[in-house]
PDB file of N, CA and C in Angstrom:
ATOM      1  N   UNK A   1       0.821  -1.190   0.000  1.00  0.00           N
ATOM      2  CA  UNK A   1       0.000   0.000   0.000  1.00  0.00           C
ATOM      3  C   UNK A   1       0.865   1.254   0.000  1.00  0.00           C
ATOM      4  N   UNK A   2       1.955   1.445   1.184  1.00  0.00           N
ATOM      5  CA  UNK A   2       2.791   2.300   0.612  1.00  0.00           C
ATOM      6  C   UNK A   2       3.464   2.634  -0.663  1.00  0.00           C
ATOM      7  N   UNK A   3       3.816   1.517  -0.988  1.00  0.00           N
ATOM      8  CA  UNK A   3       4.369   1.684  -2.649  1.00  0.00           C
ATOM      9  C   UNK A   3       3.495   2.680  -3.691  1.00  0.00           C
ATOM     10  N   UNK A   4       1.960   2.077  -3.299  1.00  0.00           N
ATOM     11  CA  UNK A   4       1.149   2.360  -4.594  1.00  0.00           C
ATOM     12  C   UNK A   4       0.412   4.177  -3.390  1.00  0.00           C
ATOM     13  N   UNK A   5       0.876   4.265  -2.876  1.00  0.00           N
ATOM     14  CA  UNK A   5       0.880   5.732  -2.535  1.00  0.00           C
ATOM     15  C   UNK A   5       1.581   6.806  -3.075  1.00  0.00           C
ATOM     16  N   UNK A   6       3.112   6.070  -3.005  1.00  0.00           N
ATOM     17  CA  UNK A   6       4.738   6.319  -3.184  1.00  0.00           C
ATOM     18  C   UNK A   6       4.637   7.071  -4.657  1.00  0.00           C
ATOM     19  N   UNK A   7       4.228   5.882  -5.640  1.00  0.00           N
ATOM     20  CA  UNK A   7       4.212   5.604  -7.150  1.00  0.00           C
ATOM     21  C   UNK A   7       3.280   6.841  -6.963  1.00  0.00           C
ATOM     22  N   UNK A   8       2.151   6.657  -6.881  1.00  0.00           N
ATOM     23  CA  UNK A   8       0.830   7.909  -6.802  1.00  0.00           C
ATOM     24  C   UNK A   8       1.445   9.633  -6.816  1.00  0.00           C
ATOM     25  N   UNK A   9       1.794   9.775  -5.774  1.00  0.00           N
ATOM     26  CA  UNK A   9       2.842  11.312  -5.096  1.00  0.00           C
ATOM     27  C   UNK A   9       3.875  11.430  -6.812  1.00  0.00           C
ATOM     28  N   UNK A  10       4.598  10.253  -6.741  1.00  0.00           N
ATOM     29  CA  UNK A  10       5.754  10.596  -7.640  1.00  0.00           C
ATOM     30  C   UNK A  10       4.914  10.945  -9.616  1.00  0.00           C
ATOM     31  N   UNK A  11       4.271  10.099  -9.461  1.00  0.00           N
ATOM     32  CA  UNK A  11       3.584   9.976 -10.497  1.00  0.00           C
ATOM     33  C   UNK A  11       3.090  12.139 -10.762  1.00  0.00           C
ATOM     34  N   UNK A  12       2.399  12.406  -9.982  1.00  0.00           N
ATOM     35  CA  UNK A  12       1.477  13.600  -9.713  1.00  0.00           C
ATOM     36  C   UNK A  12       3.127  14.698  -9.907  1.00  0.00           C
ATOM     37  N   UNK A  13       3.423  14.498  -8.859  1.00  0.00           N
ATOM     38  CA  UNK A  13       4.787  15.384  -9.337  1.00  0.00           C
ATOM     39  C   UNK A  13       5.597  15.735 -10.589  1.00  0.00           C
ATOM     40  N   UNK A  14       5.762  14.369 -11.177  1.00  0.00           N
ATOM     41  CA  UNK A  14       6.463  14.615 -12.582  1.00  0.00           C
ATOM     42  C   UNK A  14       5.618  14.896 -13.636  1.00  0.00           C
ATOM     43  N   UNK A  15       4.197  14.931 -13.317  1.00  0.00           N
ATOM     44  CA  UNK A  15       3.685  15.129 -14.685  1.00  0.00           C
ATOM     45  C   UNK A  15       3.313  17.027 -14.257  1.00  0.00           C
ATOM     46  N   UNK A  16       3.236  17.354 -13.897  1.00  0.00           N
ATOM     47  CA  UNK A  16       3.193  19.004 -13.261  1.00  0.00           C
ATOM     48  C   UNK A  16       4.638  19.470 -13.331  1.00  0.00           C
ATOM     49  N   UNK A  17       5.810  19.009 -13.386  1.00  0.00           N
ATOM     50  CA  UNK A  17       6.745  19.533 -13.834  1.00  0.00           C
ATOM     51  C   UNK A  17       6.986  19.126 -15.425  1.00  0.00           C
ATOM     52  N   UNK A  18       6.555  18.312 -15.549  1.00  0.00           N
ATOM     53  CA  UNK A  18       6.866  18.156 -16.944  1.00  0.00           C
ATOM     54  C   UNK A  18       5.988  18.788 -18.013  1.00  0.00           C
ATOM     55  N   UNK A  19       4.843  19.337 -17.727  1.00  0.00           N
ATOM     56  CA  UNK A  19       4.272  20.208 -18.480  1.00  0.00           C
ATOM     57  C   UNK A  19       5.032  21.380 -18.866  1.00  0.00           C
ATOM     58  N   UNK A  20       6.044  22.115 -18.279  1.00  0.00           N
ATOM     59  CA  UNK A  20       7.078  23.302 -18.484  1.00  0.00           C
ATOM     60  C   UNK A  20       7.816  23.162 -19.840  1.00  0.00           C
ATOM     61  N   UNK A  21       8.078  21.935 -20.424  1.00  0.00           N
ATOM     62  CA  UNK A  21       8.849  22.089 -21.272  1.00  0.00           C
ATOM     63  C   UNK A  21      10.454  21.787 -20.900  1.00  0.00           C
ATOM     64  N   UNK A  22      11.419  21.777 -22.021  1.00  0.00           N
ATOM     65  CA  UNK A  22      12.848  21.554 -21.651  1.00  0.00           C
ATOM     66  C   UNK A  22      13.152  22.928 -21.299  1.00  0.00           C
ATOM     67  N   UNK A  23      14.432  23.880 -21.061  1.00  0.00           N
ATOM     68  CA  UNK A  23      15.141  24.689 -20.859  1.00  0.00           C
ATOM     69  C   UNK A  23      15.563  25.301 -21.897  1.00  0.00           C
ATOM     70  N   UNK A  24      15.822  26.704 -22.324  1.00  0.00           N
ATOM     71  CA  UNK A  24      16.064  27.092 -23.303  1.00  0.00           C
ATOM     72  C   UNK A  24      17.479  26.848 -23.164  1.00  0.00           C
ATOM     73  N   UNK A  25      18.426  26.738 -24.553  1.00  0.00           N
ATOM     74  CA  UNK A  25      20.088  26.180 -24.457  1.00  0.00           C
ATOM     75  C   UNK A  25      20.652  27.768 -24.018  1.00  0.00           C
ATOM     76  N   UNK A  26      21.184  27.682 -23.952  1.00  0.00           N
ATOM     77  CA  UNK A  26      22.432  28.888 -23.350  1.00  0.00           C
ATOM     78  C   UNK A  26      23.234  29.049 -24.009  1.00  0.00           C
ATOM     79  N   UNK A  27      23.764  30.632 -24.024  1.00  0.00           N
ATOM     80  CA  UNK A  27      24.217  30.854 -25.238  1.00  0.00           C
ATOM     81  C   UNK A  27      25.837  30.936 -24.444  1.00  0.00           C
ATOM     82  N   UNK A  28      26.232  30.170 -23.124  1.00  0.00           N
ATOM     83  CA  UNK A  28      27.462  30.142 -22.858  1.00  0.00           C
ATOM     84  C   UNK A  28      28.164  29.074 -22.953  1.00  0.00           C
ATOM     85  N   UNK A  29      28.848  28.740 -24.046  1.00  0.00           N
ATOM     86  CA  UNK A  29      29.396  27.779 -24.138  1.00  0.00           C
ATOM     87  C   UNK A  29      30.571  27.041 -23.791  1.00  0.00           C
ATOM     88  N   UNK A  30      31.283  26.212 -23.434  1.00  0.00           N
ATOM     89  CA  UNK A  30      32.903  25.738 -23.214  1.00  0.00           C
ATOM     90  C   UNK A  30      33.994  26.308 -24.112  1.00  0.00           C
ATOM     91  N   UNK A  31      34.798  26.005 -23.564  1.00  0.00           N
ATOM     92  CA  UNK A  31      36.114  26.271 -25.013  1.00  0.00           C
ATOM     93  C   UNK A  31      35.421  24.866 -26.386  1.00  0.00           C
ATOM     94  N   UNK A  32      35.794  25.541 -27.326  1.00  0.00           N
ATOM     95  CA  UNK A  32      35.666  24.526 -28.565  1.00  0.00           C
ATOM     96  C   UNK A  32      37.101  23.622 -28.969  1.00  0.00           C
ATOM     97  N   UNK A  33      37.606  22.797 -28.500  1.00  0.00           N
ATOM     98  CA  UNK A  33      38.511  22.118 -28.777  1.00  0.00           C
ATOM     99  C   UNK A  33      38.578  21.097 -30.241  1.00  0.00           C
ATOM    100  N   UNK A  34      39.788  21.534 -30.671  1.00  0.00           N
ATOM    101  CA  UNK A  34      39.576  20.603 -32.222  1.00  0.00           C
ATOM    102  C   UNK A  34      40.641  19.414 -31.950  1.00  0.00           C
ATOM    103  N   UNK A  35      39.750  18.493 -31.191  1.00  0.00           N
ATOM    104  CA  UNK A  35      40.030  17.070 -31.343  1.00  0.00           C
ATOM    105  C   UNK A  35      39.969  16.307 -32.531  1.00  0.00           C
ATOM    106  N   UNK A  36      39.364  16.854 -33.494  1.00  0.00           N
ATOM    107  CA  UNK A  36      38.989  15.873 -34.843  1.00  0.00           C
ATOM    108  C   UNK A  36      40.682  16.130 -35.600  1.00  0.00           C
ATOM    109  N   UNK A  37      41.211  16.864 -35.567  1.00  0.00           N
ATOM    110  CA  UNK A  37      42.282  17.576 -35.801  1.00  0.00           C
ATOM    111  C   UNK A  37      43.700  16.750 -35.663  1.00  0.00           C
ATOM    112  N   UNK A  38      43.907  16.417 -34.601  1.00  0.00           N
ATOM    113  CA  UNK A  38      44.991  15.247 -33.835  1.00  0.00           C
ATOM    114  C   UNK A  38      44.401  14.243 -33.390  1.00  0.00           C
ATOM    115  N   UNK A  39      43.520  13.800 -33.757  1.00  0.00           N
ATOM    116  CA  UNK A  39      43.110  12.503 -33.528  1.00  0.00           C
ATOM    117  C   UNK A  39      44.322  11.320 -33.545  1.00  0.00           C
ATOM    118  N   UNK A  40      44.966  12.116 -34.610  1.00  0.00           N
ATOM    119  CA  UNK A  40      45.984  10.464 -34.637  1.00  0.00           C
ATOM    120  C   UNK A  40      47.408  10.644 -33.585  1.00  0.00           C
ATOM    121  N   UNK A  41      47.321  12.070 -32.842  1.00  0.00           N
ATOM    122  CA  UNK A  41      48.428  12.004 -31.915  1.00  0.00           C
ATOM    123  C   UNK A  41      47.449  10.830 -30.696  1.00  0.00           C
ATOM    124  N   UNK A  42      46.384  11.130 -30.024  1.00  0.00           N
ATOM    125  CA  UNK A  42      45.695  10.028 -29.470  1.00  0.00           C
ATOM    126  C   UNK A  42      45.814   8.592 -29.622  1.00  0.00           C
ATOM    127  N   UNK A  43      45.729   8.433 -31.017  1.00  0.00           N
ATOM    128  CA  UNK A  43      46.268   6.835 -31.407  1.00  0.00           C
ATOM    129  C   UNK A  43      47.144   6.236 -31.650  1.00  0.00           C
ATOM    130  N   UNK A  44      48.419   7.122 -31.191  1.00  0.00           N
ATOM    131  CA  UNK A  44      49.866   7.240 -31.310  1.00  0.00           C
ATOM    132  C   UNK A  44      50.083   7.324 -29.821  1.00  0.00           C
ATOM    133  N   UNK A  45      49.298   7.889 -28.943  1.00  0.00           N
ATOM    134  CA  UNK A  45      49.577   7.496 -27.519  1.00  0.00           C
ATOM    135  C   UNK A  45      48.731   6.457 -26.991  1.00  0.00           C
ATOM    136  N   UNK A  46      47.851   6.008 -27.663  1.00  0.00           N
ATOM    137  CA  UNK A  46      47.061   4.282 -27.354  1.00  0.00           C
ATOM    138  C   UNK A  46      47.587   3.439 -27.189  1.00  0.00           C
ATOM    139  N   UNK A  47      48.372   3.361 -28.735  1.00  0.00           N
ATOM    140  CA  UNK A  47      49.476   2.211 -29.271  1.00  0.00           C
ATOM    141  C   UNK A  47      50.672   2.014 -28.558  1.00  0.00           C
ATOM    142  N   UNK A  48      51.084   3.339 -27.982  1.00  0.00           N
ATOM    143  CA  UNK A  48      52.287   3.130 -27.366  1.00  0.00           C
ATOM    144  C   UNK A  48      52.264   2.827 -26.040  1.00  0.00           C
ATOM    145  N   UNK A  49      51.301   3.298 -25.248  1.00  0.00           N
ATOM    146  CA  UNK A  49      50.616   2.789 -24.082  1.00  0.00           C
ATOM    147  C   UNK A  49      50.595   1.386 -23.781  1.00  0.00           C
ATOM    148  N   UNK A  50      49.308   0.643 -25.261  1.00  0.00           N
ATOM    149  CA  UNK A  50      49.436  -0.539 -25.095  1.00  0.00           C
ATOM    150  C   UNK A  50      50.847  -1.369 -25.604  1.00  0.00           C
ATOM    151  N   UNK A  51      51.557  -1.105 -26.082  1.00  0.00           N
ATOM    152  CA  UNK A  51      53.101  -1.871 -26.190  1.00  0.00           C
ATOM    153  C   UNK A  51      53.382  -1.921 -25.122  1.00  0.00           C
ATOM    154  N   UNK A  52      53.641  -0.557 -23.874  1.00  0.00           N
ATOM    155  CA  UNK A  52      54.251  -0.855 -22.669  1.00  0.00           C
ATOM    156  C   UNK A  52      53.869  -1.659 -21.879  1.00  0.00           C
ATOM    157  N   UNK A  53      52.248  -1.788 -22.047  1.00  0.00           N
ATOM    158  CA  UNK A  53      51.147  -2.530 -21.024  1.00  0.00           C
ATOM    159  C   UNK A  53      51.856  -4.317 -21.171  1.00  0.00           C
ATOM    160  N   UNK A  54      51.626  -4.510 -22.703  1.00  0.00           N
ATOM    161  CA  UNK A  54      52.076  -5.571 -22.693  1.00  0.00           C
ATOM    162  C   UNK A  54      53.607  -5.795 -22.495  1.00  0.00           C
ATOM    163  N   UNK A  55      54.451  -5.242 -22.449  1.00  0.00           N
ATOM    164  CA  UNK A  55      56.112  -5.232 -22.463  1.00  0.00           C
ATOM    165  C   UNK A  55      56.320  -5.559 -20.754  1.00  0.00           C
ATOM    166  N   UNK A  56      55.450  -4.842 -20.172  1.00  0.00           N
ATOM    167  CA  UNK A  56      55.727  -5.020 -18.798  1.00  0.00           C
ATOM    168  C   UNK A  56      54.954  -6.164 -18.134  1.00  0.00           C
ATOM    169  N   UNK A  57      53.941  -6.610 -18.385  1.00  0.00           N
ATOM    170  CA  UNK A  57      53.390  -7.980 -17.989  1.00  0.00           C
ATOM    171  C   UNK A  57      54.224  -9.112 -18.688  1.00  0.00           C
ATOM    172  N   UNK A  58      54.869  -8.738 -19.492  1.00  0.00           N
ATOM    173  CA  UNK A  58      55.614 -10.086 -20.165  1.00  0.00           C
ATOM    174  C   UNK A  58      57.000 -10.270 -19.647  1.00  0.00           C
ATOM    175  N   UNK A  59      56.655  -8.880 -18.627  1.00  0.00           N
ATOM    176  CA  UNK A  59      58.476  -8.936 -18.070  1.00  0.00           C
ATOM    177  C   UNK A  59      58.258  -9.734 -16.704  1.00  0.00           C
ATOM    178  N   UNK A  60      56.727  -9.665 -16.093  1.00  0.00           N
ATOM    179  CA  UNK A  60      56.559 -10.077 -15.055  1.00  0.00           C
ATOM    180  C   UNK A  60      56.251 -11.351 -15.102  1.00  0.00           C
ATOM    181  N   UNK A  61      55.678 -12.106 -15.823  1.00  0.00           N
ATOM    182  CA  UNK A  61      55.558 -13.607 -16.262  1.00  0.00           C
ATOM    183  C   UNK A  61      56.995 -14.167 -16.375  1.00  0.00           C
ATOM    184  N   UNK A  62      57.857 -13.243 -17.368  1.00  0.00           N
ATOM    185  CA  UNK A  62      58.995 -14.002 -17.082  1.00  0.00           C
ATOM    186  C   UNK A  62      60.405 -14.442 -16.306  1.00  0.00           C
ATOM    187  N   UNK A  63      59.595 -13.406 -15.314  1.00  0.00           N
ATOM    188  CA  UNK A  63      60.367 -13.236 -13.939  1.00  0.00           C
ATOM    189  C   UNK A  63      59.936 -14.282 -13.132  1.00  0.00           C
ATOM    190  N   UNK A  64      58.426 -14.437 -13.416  1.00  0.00           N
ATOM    191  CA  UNK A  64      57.542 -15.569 -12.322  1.00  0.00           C
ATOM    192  C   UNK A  64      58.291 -16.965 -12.666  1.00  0.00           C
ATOM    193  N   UNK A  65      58.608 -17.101 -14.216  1.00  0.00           N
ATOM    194  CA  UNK A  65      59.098 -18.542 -14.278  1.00  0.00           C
ATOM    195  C   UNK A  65      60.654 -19.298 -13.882  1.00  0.00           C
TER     196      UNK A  65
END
């Protein structure tokens, strides 16, 4: 019975706020960063990342044996 009170309240609430509509956007925006730009310095630090990832687990396996 609480539940279907709970549900009831919440129910009543969101539909009375949701009649308002979304928010108008704002005209203040972030810095615009041109990532599309160097994309491939990113995949040049992936690659090299993952070489080390694996270089160093293969150093530790072969330490284990």
């Amino acid at each position: 019975m609480t539940s279907l009170i709970y549900n009831v309240i919440m129910l009543a609430i969101q539909t009375t706020s949701g009649s308002q509509g979304p928010p108008a956007p704002s005209q203040n925006r972030g810095p615009q960063l041109p990532i599309d730009e160097n994309v491939w310095i990113l995949i040049a630090f992936g690659v090299l990342f993952g070489i080390y990832v694996i270089y160093r687990r293969s150093q530790t396996i072969n330490k284990a044996s």
